[in-house]
C-alpha atoms as a PDB file:
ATOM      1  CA  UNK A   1     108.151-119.341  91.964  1.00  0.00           C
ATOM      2  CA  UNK A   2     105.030-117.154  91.634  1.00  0.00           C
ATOM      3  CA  UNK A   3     104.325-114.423  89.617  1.00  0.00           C
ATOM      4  CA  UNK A   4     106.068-111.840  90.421  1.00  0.00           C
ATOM      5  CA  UNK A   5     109.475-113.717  91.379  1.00  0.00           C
ATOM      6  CA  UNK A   6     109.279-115.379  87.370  1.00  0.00           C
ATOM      7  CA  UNK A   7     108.859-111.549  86.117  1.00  0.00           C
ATOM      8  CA  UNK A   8     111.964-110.881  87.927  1.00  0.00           C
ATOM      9  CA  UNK A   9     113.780-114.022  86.768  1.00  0.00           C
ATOM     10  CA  UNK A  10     112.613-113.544  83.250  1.00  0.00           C
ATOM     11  CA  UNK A  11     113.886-110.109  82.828  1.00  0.00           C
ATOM     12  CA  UNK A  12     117.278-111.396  84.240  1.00  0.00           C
ATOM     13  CA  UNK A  13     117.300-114.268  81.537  1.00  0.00           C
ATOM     14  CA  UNK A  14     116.342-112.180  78.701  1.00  0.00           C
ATOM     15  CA  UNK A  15     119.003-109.838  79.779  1.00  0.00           C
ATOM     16  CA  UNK A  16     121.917-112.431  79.841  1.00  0.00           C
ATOM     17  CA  UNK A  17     120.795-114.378  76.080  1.00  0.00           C
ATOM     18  CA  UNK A  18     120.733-110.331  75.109  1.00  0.00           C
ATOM     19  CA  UNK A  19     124.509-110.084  75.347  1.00  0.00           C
ATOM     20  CA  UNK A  20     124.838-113.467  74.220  1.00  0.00           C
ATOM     21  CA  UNK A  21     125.650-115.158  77.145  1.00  0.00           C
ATOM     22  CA  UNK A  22     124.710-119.205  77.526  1.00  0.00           C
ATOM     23  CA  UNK A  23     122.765-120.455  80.365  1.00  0.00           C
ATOM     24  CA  UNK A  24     122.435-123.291  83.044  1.00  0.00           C
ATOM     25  CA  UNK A  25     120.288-124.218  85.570  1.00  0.00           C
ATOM     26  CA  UNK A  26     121.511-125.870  88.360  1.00  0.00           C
ATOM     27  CA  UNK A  27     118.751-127.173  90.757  1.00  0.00           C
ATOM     28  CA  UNK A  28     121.099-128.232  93.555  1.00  0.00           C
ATOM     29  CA  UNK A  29     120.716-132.515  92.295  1.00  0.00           C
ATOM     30  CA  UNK A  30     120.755-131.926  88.492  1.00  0.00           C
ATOM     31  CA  UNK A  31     121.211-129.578  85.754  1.00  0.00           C
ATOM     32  CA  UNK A  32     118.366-129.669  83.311  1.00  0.00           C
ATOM     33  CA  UNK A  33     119.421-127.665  81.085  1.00  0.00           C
ATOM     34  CA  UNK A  34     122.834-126.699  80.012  1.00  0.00           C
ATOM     35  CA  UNK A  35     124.591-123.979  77.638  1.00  0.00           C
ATOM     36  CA  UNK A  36     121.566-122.593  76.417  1.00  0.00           C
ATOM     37  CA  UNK A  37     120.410-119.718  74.521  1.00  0.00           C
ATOM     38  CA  UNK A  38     116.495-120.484  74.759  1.00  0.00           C
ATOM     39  CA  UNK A  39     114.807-118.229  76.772  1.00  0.00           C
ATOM     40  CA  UNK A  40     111.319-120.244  76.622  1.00  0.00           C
ATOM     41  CA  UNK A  41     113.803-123.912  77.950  1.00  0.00           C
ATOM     42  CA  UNK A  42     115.660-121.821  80.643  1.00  0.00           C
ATOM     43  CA  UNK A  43     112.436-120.724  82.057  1.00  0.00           C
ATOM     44  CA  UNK A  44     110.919-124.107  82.156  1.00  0.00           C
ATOM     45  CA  UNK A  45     113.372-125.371  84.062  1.00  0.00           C
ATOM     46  CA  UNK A  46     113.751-122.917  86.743  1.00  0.00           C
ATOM     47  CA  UNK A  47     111.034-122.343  90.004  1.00  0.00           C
ATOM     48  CA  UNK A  48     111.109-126.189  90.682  1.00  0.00           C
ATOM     49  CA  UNK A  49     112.867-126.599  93.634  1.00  0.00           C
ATOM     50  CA  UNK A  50     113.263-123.783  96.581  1.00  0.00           C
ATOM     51  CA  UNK A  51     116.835-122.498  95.672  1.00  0.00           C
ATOM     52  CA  UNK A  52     118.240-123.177  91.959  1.00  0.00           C
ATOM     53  CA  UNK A  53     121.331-121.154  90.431  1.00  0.00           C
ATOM     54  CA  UNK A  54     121.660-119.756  86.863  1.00  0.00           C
ATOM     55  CA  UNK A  55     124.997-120.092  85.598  1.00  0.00           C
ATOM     56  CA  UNK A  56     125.547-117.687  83.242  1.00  0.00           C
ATOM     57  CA  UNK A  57     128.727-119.051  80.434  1.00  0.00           C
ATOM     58  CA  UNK A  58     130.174-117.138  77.453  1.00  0.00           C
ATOM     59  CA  UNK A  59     129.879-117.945  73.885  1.00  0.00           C
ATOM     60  CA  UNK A  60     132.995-120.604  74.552  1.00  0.00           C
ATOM     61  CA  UNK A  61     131.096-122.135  77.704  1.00  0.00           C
ATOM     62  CA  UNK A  62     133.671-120.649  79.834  1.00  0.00           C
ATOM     63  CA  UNK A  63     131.626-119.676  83.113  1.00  0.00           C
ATOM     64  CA  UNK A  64     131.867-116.153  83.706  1.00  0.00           C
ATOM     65  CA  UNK A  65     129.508-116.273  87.101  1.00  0.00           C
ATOM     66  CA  UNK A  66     126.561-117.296  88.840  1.00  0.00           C
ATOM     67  CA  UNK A  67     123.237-116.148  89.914  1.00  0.00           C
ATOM     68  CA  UNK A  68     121.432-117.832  93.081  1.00  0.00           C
ATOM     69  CA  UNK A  69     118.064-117.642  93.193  1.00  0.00           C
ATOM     70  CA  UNK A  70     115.502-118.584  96.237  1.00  0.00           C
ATOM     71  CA  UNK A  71     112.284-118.635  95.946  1.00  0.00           C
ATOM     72  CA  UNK A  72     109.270-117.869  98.831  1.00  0.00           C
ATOM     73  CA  UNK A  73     110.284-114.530  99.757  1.00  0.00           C
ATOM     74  CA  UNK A  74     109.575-111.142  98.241  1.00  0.00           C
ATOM     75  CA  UNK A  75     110.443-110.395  94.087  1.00  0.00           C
ATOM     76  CA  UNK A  76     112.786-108.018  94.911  1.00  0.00           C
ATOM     77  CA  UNK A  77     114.758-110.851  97.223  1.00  0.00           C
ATOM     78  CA  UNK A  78     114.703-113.703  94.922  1.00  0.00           C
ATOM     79  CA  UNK A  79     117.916-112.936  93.920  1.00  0.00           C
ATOM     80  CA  UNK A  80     119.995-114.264  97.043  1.00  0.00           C
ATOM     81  CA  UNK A  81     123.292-113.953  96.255  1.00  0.00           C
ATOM     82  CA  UNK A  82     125.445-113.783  92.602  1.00  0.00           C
ATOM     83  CA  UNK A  83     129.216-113.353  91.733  1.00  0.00           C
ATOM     84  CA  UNK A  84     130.691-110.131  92.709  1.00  0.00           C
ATOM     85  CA  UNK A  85     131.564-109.363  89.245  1.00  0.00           C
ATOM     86  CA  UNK A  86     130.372-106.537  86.889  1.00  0.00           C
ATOM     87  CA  UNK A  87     129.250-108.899  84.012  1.00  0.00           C
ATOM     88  CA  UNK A  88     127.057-110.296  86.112  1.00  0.00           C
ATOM     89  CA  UNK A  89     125.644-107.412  88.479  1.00  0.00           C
ATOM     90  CA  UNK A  90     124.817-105.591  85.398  1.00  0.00           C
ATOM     91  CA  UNK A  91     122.028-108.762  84.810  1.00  0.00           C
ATOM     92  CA  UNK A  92     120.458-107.997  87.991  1.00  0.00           C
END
């Protein structure tokens, strides 16, 4: 992930933990990190691999969507594809 794609990424993360929402990151073998509201651990975890997905959860861990990201192309691509729902298009 460079620079500008983690700017991106970051602003989508800060904008799910601002409603409250939990977070996973799935990196297609593992999930590092699960149900978490720590902006500074989600981060870490994600740009590893070329394609990861953010699983965004609500305060009961009940998933409400997901967020794939891939990584390599432009910032404003990076986001790949998410769940067609408006809790989570209002993230992006």
């Amino acid at each position: 992930m460079d620079t500008e794609e983690r700017f991106v990424v970051k602003q989508i993360v800060g904008r799910a933990l601002d409603k409250g929402y939990l977070l996973s990151v799935l990196d297609g073998e593992d999930t590092p990190i699960r149900h978490s509201d720590d902006a500074e651990a989600v981060m870490a975890n994600l740009g590893h691999c070329d394609e990861e997905w953010l699983i965004v959860s609500n305060a009961d861990r009940k998933q409400i969507g997901i967020i794939f990201f891939v990584y390599g192309n432009d910032a404003d691509e990076v986001v790949a594809d998410c769940t067609d729902k408006a809790e989570i298009l209002e993230l992006i």
